[in-house]
N, C-alpha and C. Protein backbone atom coordinates (compact mmCIF):
# COMPACT_ATOMS: atom_id res chain seq x y z
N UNK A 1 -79.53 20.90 13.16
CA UNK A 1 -80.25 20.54 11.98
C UNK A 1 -81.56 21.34 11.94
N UNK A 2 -81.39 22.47 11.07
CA UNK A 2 -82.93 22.74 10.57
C UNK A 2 -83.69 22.63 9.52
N UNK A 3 -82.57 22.23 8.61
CA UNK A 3 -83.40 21.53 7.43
C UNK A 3 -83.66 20.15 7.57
N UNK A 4 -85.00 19.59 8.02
CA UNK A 4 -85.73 18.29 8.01
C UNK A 4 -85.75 17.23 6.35
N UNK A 5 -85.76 16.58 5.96
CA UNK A 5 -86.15 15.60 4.84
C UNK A 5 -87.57 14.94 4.99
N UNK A 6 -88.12 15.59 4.05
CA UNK A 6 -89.52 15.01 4.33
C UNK A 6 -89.93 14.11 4.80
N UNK A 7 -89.87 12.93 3.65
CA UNK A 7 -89.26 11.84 4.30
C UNK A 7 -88.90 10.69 5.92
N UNK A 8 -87.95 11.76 6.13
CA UNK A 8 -88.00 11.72 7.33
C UNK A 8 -88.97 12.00 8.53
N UNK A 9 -89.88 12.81 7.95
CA UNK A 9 -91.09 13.65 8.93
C UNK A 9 -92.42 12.77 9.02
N UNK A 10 -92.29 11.81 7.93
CA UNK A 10 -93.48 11.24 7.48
C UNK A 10 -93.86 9.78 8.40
N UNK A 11 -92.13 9.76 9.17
CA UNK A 11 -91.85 7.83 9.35
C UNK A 11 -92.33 8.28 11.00
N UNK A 12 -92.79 9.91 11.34
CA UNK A 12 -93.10 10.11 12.91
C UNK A 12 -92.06 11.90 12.99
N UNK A 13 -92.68 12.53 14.04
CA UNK A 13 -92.14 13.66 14.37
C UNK A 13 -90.63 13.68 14.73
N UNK A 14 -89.77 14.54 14.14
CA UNK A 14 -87.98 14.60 13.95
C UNK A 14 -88.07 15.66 15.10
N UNK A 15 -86.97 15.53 15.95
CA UNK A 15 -86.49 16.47 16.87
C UNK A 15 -85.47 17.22 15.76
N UNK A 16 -85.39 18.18 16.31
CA UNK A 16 -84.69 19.81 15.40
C UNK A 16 -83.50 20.37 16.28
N UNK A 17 -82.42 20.13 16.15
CA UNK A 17 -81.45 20.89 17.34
C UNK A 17 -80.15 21.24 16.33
N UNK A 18 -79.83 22.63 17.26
CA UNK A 18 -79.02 23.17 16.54
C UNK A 18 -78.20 24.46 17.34
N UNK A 19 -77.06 24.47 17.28
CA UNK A 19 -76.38 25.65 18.05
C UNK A 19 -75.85 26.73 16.80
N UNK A 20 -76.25 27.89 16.67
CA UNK A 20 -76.36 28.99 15.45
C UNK A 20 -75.11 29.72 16.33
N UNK A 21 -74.09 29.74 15.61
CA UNK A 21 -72.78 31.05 15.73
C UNK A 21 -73.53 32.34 15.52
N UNK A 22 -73.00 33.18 16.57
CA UNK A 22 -73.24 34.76 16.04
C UNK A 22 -73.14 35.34 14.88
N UNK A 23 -72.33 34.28 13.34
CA UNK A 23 -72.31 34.85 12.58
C UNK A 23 -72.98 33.88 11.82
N UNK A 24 -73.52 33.60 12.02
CA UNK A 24 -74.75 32.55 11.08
C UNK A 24 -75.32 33.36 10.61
N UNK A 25 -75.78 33.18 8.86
CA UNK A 25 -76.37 33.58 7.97
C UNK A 25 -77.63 34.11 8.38
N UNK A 26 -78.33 33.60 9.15
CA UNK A 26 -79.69 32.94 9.98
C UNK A 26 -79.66 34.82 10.20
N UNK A 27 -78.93 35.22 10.90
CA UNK A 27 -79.01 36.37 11.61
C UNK A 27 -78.50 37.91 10.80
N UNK A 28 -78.35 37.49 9.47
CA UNK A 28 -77.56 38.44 9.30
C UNK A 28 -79.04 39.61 8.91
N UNK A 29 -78.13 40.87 8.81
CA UNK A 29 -79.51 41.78 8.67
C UNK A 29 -79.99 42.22 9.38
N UNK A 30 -80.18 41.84 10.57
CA UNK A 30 -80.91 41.75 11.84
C UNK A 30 -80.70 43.42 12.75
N UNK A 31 -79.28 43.49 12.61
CA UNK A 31 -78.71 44.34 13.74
C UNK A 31 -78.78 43.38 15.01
N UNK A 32 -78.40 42.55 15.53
CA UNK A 32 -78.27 42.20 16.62
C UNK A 32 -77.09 41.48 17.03
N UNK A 33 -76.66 41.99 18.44
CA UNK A 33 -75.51 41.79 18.30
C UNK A 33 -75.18 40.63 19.52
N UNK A 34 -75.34 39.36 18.51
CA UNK A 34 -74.97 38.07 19.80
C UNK A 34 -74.08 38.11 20.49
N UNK A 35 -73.92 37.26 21.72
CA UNK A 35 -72.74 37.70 22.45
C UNK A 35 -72.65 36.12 22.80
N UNK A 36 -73.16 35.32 22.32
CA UNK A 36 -73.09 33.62 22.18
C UNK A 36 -73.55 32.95 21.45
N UNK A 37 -73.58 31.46 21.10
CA UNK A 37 -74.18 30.98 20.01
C UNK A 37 -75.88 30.75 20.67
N UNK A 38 -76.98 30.77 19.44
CA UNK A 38 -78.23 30.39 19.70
C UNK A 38 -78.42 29.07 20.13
N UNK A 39 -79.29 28.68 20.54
CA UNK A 39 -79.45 27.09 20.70
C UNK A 39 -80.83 27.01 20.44
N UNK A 40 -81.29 26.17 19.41
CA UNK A 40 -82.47 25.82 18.95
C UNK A 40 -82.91 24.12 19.25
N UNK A 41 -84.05 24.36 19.72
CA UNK A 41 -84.45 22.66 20.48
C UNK A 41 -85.54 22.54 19.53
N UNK A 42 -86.46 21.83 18.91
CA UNK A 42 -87.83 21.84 18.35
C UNK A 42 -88.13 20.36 17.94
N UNK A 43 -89.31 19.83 17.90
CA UNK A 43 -90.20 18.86 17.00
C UNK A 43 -90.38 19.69 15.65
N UNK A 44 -90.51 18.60 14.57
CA UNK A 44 -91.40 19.25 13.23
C UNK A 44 -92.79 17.53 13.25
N UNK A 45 -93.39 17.72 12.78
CA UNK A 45 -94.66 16.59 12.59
C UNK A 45 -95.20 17.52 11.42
N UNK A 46 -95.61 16.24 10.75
CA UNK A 46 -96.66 16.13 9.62
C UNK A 46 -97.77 16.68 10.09
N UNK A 47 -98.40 17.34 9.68
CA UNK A 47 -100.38 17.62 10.50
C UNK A 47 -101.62 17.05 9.16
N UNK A 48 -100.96 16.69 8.08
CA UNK A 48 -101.59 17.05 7.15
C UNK A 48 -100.88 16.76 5.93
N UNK A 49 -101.75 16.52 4.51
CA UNK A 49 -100.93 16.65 3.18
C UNK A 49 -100.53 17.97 3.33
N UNK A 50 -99.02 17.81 3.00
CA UNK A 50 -98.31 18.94 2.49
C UNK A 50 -98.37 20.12 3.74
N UNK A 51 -98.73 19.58 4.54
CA UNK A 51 -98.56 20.73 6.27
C UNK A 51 -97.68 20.28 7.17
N UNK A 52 -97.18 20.85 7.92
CA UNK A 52 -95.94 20.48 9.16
C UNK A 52 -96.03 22.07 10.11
N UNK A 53 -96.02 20.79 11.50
CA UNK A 53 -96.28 21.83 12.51
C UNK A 53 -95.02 21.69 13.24
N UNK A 54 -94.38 23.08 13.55
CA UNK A 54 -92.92 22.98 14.45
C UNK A 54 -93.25 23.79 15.84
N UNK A 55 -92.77 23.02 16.63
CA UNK A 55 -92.55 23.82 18.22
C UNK A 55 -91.29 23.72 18.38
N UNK A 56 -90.72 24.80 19.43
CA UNK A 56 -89.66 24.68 19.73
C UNK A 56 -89.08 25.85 20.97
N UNK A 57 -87.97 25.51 21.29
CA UNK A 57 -87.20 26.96 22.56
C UNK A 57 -86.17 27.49 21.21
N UNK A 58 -85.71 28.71 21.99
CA UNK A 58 -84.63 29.40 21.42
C UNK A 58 -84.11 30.22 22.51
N UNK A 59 -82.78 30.26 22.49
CA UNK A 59 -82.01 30.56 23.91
C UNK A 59 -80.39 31.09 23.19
N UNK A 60 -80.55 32.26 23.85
CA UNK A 60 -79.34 33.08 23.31
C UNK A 60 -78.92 34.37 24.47
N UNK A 61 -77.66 35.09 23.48
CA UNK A 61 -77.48 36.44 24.66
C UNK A 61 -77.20 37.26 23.60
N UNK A 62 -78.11 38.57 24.15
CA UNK A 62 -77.58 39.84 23.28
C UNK A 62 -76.89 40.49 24.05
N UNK A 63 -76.20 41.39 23.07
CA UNK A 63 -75.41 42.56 23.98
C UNK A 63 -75.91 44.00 23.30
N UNK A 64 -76.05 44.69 24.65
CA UNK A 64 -76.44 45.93 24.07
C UNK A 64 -76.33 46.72 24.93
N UNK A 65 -77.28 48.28 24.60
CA UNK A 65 -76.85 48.97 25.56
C UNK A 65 -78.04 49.67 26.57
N UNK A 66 -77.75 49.85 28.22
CA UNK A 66 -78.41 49.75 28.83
C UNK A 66 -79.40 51.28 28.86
N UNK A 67 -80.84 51.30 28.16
CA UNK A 67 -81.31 52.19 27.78
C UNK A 67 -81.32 53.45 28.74
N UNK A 68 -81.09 53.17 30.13
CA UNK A 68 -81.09 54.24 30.70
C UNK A 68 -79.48 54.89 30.78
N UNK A 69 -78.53 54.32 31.00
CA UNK A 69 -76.91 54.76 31.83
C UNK A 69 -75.76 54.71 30.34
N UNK A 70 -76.44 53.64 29.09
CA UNK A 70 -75.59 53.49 28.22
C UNK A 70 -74.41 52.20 28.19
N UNK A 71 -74.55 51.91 29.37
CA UNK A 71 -73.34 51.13 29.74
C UNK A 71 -73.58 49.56 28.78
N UNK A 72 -72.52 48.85 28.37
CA UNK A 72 -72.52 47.66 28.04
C UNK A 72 -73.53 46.65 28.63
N UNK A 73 -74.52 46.04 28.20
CA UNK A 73 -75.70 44.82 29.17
C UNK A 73 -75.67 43.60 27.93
N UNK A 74 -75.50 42.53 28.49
CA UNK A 74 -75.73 40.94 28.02
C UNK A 74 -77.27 40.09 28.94
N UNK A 75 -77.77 40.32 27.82
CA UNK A 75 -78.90 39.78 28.38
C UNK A 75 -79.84 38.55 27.73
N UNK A 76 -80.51 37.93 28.47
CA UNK A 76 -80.87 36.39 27.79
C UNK A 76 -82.14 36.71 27.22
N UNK A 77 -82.06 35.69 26.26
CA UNK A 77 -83.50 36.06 25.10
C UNK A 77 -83.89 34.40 25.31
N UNK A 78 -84.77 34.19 25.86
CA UNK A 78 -85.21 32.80 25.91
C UNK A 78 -86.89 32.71 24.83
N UNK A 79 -87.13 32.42 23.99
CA UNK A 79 -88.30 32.50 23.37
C UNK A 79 -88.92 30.52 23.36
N UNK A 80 -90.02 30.60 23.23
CA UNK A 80 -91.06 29.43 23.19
C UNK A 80 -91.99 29.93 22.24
N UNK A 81 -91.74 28.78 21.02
CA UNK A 81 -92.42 28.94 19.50
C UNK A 81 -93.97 27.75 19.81
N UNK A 82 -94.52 28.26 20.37
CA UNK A 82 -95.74 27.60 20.15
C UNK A 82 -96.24 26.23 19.45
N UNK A 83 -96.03 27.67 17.74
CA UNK A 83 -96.77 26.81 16.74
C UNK A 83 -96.37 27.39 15.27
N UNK A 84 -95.70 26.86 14.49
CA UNK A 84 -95.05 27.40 13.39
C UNK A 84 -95.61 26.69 12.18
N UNK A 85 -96.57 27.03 11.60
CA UNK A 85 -97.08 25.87 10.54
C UNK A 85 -96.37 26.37 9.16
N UNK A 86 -96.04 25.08 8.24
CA UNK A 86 -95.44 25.67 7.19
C UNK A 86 -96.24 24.34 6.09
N UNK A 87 -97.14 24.99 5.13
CA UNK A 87 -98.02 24.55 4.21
C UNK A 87 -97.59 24.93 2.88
N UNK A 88 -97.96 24.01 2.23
CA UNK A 88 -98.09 23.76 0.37
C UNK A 88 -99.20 23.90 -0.13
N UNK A 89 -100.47 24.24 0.90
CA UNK A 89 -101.50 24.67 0.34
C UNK A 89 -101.51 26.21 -0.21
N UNK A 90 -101.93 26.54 -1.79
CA UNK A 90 -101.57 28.14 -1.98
C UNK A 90 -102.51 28.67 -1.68
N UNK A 91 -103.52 28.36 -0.80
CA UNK A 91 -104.14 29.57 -0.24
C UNK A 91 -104.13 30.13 1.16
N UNK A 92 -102.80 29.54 1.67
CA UNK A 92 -102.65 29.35 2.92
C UNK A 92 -101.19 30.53 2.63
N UNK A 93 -100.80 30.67 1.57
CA UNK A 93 -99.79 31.06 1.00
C UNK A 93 -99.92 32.97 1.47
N UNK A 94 -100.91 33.48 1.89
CA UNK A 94 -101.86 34.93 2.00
C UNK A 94 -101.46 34.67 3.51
N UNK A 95 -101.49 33.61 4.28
CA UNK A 95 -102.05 33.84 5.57
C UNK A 95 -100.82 34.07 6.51
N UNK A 96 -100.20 35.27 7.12
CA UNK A 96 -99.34 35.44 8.18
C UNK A 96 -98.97 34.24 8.91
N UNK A 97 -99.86 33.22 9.63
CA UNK A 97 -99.22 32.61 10.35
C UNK A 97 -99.18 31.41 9.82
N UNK A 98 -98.28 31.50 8.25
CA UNK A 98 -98.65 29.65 7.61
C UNK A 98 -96.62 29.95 7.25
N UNK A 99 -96.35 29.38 7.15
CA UNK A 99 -94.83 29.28 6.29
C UNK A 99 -95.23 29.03 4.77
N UNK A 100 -95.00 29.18 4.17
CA UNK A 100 -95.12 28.60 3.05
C UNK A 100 -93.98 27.55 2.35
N UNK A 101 -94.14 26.58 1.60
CA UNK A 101 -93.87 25.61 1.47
C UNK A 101 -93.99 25.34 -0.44
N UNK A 102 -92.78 25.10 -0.97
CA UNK A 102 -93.25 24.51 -2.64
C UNK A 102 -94.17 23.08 -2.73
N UNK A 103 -94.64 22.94 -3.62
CA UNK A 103 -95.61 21.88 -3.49
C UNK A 103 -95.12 20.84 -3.31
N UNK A 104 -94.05 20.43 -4.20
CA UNK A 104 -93.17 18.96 -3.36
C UNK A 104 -92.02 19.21 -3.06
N UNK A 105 -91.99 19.89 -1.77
CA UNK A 105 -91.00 20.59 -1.13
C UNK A 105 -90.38 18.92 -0.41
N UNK A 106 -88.79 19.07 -0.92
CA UNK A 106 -88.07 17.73 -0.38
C UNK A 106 -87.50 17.85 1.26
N UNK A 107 -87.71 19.08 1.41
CA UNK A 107 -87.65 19.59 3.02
C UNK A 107 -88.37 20.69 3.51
N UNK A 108 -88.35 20.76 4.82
CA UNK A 108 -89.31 21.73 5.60
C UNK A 108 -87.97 22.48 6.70
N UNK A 109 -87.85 23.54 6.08
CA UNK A 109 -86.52 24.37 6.82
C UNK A 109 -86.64 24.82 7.93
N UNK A 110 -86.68 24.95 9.02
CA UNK A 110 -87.20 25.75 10.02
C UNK A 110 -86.19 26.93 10.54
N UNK A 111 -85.59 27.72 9.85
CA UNK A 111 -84.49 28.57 9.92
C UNK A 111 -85.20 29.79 9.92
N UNK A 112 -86.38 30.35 8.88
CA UNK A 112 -86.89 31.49 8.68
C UNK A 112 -87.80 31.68 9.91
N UNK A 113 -88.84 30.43 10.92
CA UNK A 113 -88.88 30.80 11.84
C UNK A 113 -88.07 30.75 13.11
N UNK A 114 -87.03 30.21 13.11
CA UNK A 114 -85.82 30.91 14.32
C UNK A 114 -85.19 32.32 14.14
N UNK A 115 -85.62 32.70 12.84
CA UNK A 115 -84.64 34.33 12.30
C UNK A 115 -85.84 35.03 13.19
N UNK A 116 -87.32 34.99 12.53
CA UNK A 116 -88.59 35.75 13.10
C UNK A 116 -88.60 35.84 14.17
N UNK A 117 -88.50 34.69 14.81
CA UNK A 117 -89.12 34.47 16.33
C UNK A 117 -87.60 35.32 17.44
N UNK A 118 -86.47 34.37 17.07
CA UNK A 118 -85.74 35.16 17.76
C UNK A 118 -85.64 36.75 17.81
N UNK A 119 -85.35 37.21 16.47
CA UNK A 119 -85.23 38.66 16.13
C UNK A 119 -86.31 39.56 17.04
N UNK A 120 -87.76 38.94 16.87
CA UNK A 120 -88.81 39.49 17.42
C UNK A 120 -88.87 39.66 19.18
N UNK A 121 -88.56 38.40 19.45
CA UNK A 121 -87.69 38.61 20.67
C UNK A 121 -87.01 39.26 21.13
N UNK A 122 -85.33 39.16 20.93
CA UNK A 122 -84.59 39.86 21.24
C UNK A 122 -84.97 41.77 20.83
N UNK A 123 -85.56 42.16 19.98
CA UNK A 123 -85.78 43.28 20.22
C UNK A 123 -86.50 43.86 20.96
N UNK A 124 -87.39 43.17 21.67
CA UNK A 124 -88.75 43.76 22.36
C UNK A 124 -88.01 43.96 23.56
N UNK A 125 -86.52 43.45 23.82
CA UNK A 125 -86.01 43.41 25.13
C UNK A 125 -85.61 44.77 25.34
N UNK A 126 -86.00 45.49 26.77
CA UNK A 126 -86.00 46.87 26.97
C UNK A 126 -84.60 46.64 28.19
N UNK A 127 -83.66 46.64 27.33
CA UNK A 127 -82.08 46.61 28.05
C UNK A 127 -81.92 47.41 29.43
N UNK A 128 -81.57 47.23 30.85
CA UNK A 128 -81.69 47.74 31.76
C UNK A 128 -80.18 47.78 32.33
N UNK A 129 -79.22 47.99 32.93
CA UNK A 129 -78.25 47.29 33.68
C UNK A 129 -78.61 47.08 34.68
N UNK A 130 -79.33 47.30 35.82
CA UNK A 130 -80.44 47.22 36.45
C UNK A 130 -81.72 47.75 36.56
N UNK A 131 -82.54 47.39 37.54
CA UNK A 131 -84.02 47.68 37.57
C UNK A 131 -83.83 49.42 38.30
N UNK A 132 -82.64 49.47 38.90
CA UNK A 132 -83.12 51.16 39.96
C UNK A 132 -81.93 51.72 38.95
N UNK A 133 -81.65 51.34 37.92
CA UNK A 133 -80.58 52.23 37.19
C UNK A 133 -80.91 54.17 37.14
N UNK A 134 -80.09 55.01 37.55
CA UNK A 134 -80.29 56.60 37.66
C UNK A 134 -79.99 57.25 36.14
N UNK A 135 -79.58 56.69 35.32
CA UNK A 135 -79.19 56.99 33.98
C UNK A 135 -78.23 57.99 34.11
N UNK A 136 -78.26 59.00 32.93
CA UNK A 136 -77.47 59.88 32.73
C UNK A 136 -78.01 61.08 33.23
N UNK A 137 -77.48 61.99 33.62
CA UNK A 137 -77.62 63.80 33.86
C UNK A 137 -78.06 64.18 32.47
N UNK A 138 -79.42 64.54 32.45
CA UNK A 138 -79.48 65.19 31.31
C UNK A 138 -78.70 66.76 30.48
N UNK A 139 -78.07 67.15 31.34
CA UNK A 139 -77.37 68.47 31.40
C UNK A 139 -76.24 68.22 31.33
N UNK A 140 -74.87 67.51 31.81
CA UNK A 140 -73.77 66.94 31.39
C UNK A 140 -73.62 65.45 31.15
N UNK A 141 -74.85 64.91 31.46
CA UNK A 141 -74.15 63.30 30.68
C UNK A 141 -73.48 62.54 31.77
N UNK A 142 -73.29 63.01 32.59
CA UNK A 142 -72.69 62.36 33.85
C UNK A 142 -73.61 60.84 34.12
N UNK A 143 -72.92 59.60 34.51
CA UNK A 143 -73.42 58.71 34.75
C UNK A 143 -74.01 58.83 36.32
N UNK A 144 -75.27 58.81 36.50
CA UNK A 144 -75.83 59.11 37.94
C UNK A 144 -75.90 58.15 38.90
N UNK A 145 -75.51 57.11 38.38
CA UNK A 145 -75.49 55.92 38.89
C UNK A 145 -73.98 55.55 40.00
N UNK A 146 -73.04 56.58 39.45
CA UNK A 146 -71.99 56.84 40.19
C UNK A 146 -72.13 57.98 41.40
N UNK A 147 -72.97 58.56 41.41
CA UNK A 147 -73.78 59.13 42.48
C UNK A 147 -74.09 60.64 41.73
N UNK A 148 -74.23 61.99 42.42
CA UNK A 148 -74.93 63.42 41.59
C UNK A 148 -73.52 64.02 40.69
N UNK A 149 -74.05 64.66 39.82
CA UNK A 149 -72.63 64.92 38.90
C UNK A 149 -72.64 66.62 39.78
N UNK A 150 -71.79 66.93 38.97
CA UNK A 150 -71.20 68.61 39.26
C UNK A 150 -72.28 69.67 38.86
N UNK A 151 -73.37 69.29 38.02
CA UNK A 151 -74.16 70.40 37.46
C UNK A 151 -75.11 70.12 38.53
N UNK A 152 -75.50 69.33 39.18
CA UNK A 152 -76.77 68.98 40.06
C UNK A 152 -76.72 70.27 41.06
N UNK A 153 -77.56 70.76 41.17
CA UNK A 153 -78.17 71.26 42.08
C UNK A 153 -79.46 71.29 42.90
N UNK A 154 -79.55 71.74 44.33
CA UNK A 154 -80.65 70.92 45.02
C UNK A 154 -81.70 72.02 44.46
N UNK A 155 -83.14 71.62 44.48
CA UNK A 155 -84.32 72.08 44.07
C UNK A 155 -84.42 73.27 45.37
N UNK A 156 -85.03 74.80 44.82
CA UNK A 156 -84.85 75.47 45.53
C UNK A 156 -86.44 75.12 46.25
N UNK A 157 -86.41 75.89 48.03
CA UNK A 157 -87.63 75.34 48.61
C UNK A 157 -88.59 76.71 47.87
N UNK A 158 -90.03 76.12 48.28
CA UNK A 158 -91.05 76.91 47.53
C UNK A 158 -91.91 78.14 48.39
């Protein structure tokens, strides 16, 4: 559930949970290529007329490719949302870190920040297959990680 009922937000803070398929709407656009469903945990609370503050985890796996060797890597994107405010005030409507909100908005969605937060996440991830990965031979492409390719030659002495 990430669409809240106001309503509902008003009688005390709603827990937010939700498992997002790789092909959830949520993600589309993105370029990213899940390799499991998301799992979204969060509170939403009232802070205010017409304000609501959401925290929450987000926990997923991308698949991609390992920037040095190329090879296939699945790797975990665990993110922690702080503080997600989403307001009906319109001058809050300018400010980067407000959501914005219609004035008698009958719910408070929290989907546009699981798209942000995850997305922002998962890309910053600098894909490894491991930490001592040798990559490729720049000269044939050879995976070095399988040990020296055929073009290697030793450095002549000086």
């Amino acid at each position: 559930m990430l669409c809240v009922d106001i309503r509902e937000i008003h009688r005390g803070p709603v827990r937010t949970s939700a498992e997002l398929q790789p092909e959830d709407p949520t993600f589309d656009g993105l370029g990213l290529d899940l390799a499991a469903p998301v799992t979204v945990q969060g509170q939403l609370q009232a802070t205010g007329a017409g304000e609501y503050l959401w925290r929450g985890r987000l926990h997923g796996l991308v698949r991609g490719e390992c920037r040095r060797c190329l090879t296939e890597v699945i790797d975990e994107v665990d993110v922690e949302v702080d503080a997600a405010v989403f307001s009906s005030d319109p001058e809050a409507a300018d400010d980067p870190g407000f959501y914005p909100l219609p004035e008698r908005a009958p719910a408070v969605d929290v989907g546009a920040v699981v798209r942000e937060e995850f997305a922002l996440a998962a890309q910053a991830h600098f894909l490894l297959c491991r930490e001592d990965c040798a990559g490729l031979c720049p000269k044939c492409g050879a995976d070095l990680n399988a040990g020296p390719c055929a073009c290697h030659t030793p450095a002549e002495p000086v």
